[in-house]
Protein backbone atom coordinates (compact mmCIF):
# COMPACT_ATOMS: atom_id res chain seq x y z
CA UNK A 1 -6.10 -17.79 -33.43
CA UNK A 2 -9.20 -17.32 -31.23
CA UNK A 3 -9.28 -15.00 -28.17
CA UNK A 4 -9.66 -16.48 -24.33
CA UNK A 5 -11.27 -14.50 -21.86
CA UNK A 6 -9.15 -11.84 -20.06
CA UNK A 7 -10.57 -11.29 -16.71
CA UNK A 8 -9.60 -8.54 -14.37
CA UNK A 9 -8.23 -8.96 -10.74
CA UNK A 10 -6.45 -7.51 -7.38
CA UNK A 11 -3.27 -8.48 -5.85
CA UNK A 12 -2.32 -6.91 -2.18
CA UNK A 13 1.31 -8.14 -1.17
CA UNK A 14 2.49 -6.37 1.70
CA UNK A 15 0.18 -3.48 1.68
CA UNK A 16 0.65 -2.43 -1.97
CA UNK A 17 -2.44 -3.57 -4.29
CA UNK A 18 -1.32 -4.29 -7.61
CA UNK A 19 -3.98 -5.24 -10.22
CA UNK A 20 -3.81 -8.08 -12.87
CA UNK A 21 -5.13 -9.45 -15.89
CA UNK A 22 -5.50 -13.27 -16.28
CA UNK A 23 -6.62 -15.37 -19.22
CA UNK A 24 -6.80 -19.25 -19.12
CA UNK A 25 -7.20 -22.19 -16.64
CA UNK A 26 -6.70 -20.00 -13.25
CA UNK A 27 -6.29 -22.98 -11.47
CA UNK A 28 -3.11 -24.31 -12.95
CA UNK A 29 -0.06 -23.90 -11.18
CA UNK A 30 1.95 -23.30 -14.01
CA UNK A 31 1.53 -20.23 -16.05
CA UNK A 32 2.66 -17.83 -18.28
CA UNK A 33 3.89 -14.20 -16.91
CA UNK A 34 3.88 -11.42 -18.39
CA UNK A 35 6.01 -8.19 -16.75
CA UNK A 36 5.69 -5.13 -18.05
CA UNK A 37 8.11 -2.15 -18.39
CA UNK A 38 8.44 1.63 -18.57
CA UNK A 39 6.53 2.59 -19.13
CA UNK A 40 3.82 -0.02 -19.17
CA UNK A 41 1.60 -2.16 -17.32
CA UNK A 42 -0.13 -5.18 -17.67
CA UNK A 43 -2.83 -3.83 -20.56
CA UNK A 44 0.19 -3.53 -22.73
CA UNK A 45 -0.33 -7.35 -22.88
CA UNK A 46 -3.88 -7.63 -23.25
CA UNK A 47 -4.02 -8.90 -26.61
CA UNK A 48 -1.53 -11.83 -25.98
CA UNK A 49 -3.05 -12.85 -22.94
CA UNK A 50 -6.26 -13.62 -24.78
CA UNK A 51 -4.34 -15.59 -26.83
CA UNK A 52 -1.79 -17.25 -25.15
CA UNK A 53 -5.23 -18.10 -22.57
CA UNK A 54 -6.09 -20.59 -25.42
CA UNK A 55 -3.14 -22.36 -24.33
CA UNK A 56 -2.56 -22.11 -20.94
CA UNK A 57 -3.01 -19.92 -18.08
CA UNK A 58 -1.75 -16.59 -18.38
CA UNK A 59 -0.95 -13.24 -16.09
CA UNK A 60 0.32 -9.75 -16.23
CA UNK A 61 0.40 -7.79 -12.94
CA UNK A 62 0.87 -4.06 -12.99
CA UNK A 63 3.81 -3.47 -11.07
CA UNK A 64 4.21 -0.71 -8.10
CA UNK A 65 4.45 2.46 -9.49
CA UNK A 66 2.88 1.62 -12.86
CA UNK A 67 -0.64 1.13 -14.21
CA UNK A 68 -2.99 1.61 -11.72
CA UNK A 69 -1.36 -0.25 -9.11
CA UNK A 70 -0.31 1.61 -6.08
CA UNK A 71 2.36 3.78 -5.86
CA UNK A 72 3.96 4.63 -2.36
CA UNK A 73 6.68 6.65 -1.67
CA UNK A 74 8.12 3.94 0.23
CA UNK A 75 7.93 1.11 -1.97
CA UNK A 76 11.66 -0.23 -3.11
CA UNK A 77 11.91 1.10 -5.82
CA UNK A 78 14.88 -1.33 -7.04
CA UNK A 79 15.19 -3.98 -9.34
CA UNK A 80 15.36 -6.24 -6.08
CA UNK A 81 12.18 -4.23 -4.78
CA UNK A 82 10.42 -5.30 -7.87
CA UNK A 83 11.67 -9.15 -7.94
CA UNK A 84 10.83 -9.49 -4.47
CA UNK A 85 7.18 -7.58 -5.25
CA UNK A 86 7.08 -10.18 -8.28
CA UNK A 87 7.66 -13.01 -6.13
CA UNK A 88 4.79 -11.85 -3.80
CA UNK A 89 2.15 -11.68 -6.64
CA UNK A 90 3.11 -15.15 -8.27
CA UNK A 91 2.61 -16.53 -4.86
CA UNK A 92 -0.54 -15.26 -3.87
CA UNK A 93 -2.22 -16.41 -7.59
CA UNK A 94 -0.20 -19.86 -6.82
CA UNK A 95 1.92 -19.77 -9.33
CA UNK A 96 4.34 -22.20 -9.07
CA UNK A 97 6.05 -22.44 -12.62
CA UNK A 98 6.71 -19.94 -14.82
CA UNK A 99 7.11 -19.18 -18.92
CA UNK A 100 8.44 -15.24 -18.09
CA UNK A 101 7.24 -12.74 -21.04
CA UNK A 102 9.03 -10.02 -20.35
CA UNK A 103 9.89 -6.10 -22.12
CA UNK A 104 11.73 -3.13 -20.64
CA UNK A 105 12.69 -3.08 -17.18
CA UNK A 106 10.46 -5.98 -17.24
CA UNK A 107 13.10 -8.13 -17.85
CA UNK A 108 15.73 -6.95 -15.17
CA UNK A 109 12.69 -8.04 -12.64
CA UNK A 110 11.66 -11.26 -14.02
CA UNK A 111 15.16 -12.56 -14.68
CA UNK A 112 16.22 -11.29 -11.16
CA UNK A 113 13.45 -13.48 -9.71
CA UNK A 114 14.10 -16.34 -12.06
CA UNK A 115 17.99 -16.59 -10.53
CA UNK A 116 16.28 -16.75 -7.19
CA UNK A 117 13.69 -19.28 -8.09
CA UNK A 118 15.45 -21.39 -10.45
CA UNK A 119 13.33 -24.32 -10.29
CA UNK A 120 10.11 -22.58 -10.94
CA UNK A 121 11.56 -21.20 -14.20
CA UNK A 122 10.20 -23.08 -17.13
CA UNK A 123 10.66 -20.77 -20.41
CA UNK A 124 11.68 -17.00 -20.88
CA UNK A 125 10.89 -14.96 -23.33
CA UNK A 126 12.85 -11.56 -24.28
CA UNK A 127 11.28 -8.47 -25.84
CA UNK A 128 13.64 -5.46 -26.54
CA UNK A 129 15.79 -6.70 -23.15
CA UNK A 130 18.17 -9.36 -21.71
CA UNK A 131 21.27 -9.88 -20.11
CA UNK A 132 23.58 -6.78 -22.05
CA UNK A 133 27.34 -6.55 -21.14
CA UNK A 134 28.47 -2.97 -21.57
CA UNK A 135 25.44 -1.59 -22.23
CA UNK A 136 25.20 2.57 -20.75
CA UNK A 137 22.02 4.57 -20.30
CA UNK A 138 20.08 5.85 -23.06
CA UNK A 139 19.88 9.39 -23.29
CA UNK A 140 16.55 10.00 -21.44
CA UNK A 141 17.47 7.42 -18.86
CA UNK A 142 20.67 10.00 -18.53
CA UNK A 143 18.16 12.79 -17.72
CA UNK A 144 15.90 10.83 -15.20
CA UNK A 145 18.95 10.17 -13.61
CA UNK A 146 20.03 13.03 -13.30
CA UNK A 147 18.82 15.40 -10.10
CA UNK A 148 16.57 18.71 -10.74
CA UNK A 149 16.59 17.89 -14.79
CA UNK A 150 14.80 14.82 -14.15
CA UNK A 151 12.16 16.48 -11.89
CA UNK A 152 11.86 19.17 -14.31
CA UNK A 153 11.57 16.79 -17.64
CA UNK A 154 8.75 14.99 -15.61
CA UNK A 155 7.18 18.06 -14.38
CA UNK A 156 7.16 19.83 -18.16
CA UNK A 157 6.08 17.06 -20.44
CA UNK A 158 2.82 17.06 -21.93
CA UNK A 159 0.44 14.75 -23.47
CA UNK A 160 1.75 16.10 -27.16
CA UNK A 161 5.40 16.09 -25.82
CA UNK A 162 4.48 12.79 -24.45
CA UNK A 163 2.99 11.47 -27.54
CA UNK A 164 5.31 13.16 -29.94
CA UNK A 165 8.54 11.28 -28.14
CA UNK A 166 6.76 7.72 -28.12
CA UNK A 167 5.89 7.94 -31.58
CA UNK A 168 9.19 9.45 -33.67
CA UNK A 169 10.92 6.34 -31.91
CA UNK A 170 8.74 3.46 -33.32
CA UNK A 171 9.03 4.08 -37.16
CA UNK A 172 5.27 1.85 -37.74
CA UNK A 173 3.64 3.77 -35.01
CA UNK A 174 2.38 2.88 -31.84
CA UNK A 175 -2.10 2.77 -31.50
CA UNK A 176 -3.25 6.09 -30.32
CA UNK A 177 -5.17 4.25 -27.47
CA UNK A 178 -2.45 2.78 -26.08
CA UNK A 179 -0.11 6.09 -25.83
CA UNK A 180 -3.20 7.76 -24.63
CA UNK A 181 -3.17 4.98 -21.53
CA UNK A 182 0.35 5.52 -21.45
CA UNK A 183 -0.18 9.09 -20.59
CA UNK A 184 -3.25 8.86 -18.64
CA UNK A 185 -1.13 6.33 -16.11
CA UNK A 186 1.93 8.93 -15.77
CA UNK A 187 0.76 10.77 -12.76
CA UNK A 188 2.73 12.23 -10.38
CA UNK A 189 3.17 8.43 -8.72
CA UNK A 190 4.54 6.67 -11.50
CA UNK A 191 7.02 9.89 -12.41
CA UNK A 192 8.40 9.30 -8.93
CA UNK A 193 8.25 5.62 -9.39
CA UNK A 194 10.81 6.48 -12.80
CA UNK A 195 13.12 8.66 -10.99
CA UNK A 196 13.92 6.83 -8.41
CA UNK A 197 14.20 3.47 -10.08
CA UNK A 198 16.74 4.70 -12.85
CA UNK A 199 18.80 6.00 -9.81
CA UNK A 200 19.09 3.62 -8.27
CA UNK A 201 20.23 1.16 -11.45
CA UNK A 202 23.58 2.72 -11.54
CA UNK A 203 25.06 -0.21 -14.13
CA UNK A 204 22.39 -1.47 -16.51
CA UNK A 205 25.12 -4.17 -17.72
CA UNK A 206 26.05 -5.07 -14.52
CA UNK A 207 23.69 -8.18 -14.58
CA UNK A 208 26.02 -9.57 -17.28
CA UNK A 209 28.61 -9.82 -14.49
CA UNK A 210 26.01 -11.19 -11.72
CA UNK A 211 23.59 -14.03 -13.36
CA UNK A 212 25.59 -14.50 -16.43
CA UNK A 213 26.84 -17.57 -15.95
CA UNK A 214 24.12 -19.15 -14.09
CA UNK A 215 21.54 -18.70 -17.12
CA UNK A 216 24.25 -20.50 -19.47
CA UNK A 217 24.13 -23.18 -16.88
CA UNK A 218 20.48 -23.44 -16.56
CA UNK A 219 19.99 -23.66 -20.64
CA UNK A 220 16.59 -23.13 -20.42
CA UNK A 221 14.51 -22.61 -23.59
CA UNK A 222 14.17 -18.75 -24.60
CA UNK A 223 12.62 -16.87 -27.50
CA UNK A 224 14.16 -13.46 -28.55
CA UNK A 225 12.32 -11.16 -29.86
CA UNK A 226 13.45 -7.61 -30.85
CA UNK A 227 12.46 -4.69 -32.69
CA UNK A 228 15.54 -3.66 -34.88
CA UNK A 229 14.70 -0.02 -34.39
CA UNK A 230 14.59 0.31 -30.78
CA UNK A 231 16.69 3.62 -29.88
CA UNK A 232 16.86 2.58 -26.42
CA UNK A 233 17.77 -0.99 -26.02
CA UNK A 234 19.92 -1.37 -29.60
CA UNK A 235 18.97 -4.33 -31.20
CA UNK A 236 22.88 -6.13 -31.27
CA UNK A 237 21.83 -7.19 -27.95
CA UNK A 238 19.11 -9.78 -29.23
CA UNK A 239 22.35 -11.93 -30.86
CA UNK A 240 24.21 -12.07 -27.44
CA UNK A 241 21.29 -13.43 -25.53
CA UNK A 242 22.92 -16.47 -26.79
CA UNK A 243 25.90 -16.16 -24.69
CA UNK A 244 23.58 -16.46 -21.52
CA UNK A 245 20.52 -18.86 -23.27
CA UNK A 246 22.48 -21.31 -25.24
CA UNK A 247 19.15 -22.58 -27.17
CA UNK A 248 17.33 -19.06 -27.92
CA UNK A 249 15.98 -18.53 -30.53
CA UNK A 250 16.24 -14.90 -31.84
CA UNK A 251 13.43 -13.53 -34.32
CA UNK A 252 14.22 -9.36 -35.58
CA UNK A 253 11.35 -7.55 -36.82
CA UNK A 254 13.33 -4.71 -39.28
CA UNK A 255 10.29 -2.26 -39.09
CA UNK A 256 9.65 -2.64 -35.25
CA UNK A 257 10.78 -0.07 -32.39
CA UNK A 258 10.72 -0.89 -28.45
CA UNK A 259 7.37 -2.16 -28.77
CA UNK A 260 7.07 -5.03 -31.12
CA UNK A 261 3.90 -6.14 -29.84
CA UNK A 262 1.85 -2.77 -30.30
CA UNK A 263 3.37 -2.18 -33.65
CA UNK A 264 3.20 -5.38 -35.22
CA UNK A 265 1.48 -7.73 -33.07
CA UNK A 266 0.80 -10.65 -35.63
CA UNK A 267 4.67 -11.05 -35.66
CA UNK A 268 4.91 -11.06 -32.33
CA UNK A 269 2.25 -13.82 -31.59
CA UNK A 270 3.20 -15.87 -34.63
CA UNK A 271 6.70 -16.20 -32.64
CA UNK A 272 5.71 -16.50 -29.05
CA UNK A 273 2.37 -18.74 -29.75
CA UNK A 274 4.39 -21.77 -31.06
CA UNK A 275 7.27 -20.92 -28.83
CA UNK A 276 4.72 -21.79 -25.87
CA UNK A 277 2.92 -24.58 -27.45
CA UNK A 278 6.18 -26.19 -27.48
CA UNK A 279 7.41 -25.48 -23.88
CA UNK A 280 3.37 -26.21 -22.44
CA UNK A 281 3.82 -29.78 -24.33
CA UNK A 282 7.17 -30.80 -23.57
């Protein structure tokens, strides 16, 4: 499939500027939205937006903390924080339907704002995430979390450390480029940013409890996509989505880690392309 422009913009929503990339009819009101995670930001998406722009209009925002959007100290650094922030951005670029894309803590954001804005959800789409009922803290979560060790882990790690821990936990690899941005963004900001958002996310399976049952009454259509490999988010989560999205459908790629679309993005775009063709024409 042919690539669409991605062009480059600037979001300010109460004070905090959070850059964007867009691809696609910028005039629509509905669109597709991408959210990155952690760590991310919206160049993790670059390569479907160009795509998906063929289609329809498309965003990714770098969230607070991440990417080179700003990163106070006295942003909310909550999943609420972020849904609200979300919330901001899609209404300033008139965005008034939404297909979420979303990865990481990505998805804790966008689905947060899609049980707040019901009616502007059209289509979701789940990468390495969802709604996860008794799921704990991976082990480096458990150190973030923790006070002193997770200032100290933050303050001591490398580019090669950096690198070395990305890459043993995605078996096909991850493109040098892209762990090199990785890195570059991880100032002192966006360590903070970690910290204090994994802190404050005491239950990671608590949203089971909270929007479970109003995503199995909204039924709306979702993809699933998951990289069987992921050490962090374990991939007999993808299967349960169906408890809370009656109609997914789920798609495993066996040789894929936490980042499906870096490490084998043809499978990732031969899912979500169709997927979206479907929802944009229904």
């Amino acid at each position: 499939m042919s690539q669409g422009t991605v062009c480059k913009g600037a979001v300010t929503y109460q004070g905090i500027r959070s850059p964007y990339l867009e691809s696609g009819d910028r005039r629509s009101e509905e669109a597709v939205v991408f959210v990155h995670g952690n760590p991310g930001s919206s160049e993790d998406w670059r390569d479907l937006l160009g795509r998906v722009g063929q289609l329809a209009r498309a965003v990714a925002p770098d969230m607070p903390g991440f990417g080179q959007a700003d990163k106070p100290k006295d942003f909310d650094y909550t999943v609420e924080g972020y849904a609200r922030h979300l919330d901001g951005i899609l209404n300033h670029l008139r965005v008034r339907r939404a297909h979420l894309v979303l990865h990481d803590f990505g998805g804790p954001w966008g689905l947060t704002w899609a049980a707040q804005h019901p009616e502007r959800l059209c289509s979701v789409t789940l990468i390495n995430i969802g709604i996860m009922p008794g799921y704990r803290w991976h082990s480096l979560a458990r150190i973030w979390r923790t006070p002193l060790l997770g200032e100290l882990f933050q303050a001591t790690t490398t580019r090669f450390g950096f690198g070395f821990l990305i890459q043993r936990t995605n078996p096909r690899g991850l493109p040098k480029a892209m762990v090199d941005r990785m890195y570059r963004d991880m100032d002192w900001g966006t360590k903070r940013a970690v910290l204090r958002l994994y802190r404050a996310t005491d239950n990671p399976g608590q949203m089971a409890e909270a929007l479970g049952a109003l995503f199995r009454q909204l039924d709306v259509p979702a993809l699933v996509i998951w990289g069987a490999a992921d050490p962090y988010v374990p991939v007999r989560f993808a299967e349960r989505q169906r408890e809370f999205f009656p109609r997914a459908r789920i798609v495993i790629l066996e040789q894929s880690g936490h980042w499906p679309f870096a490490d084998d993005p043809e499978a990732v775009a031969g899912a979500l392309i169709p997927f979206l063709q479907k929802q944009l024409e229904a």
